[in-house]
C-alpha atoms as a PDB file:
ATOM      1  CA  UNK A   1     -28.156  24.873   0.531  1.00  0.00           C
ATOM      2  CA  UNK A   2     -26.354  28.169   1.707  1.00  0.00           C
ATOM      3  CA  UNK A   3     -28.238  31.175   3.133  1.00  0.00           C
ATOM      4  CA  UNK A   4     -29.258  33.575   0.875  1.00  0.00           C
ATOM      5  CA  UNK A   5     -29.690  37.221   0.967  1.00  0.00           C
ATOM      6  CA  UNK A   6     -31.264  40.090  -0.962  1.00  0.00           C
ATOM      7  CA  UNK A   7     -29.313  42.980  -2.398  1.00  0.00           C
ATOM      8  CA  UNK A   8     -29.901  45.885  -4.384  1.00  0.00           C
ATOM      9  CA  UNK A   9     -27.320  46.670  -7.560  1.00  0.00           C
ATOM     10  CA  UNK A  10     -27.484  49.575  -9.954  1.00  0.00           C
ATOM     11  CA  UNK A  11     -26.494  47.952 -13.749  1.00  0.00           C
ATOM     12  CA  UNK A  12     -26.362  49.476 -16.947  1.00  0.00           C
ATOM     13  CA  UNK A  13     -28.854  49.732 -19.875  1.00  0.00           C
ATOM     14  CA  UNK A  14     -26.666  46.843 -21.441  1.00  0.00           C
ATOM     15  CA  UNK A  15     -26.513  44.697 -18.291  1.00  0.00           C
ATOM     16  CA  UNK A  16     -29.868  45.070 -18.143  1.00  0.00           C
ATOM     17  CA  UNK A  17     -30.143  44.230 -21.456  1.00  0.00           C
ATOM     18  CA  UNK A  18     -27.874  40.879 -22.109  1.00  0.00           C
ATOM     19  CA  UNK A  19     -29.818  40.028 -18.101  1.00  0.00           C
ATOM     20  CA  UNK A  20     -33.045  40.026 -19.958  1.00  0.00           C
ATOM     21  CA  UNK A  21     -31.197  38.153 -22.987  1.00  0.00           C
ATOM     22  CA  UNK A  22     -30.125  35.517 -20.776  1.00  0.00           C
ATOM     23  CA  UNK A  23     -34.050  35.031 -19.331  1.00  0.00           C
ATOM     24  CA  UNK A  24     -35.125  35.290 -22.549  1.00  0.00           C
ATOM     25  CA  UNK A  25     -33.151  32.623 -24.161  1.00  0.00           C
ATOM     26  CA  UNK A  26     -34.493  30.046 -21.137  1.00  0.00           C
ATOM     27  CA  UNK A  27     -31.150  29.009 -19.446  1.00  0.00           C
ATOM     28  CA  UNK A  28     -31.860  30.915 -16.710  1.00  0.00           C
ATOM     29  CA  UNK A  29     -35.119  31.343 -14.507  1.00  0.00           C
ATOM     30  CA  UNK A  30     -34.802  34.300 -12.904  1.00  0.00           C
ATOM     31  CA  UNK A  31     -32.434  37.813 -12.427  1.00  0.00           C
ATOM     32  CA  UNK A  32     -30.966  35.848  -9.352  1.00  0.00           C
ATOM     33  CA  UNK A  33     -29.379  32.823 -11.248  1.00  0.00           C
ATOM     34  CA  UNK A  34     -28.172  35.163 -14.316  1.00  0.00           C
ATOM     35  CA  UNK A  35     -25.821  37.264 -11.090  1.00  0.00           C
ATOM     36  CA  UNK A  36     -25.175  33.790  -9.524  1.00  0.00           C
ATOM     37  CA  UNK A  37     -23.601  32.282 -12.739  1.00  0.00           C
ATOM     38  CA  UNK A  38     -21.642  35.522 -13.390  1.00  0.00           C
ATOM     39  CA  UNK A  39     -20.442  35.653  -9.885  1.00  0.00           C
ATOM     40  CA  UNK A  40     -19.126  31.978 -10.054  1.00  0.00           C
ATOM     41  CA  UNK A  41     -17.452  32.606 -13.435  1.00  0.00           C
ATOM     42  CA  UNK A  42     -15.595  35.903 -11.768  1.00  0.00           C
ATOM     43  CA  UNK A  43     -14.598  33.672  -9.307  1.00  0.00           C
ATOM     44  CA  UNK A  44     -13.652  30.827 -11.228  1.00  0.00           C
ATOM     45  CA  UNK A  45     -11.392  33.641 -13.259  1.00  0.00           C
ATOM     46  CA  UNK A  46     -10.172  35.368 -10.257  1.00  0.00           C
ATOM     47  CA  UNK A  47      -8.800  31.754  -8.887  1.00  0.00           C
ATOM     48  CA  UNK A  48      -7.293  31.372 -12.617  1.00  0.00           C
ATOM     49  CA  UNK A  49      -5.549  34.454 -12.428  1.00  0.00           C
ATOM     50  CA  UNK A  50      -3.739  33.798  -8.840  1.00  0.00           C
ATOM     51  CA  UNK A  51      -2.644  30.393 -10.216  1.00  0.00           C
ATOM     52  CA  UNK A  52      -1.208  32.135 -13.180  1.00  0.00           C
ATOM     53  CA  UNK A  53       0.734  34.990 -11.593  1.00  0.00           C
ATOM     54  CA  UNK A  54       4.253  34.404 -11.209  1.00  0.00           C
ATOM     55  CA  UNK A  55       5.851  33.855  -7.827  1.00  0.00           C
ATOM     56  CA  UNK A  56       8.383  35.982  -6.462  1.00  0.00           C
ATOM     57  CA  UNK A  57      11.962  34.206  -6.553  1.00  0.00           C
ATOM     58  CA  UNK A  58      13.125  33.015  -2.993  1.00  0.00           C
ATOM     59  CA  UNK A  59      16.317  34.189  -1.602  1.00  0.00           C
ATOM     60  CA  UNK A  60      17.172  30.693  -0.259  1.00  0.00           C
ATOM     61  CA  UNK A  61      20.358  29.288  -2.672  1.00  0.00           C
ATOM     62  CA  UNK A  62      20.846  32.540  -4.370  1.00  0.00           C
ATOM     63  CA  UNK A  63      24.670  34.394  -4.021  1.00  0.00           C
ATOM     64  CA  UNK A  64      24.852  37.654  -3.785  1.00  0.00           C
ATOM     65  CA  UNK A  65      28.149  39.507  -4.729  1.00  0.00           C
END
């Protein structure tokens, strides 16, 4: 298992809120594993978003003129 470590995050009323939703609901045990499951979606849309972005054209085979 990874290394973990603590740290401290000011949220919003409402984060606080759907947090509290999410525990509340029981798919989540604890504050930590609401953060980690939002963290892995950002990343999972972060990687999305590189794979989507369009490359820039290559010079190689192009004339100019």
């Amino acid at each position: 298992m990874a290394v973990r470590r603590t740290i401290t995050v000011s949220i919003t009323q409402e984060q606080d809120d759907l947090i509290k939703a999410c525990l509340h609901s029981g798919h989540f045990a604890s504050t930590s594993e609401v953060v980690r499951a939002a963290l892995r979606l950002l990343q999972r849309d972060e990687i999305a978003q590189q794979v989507r972005k369009p490359r820039p054209a290559s010079s190689k085979g192009t004339m100019h003129g």
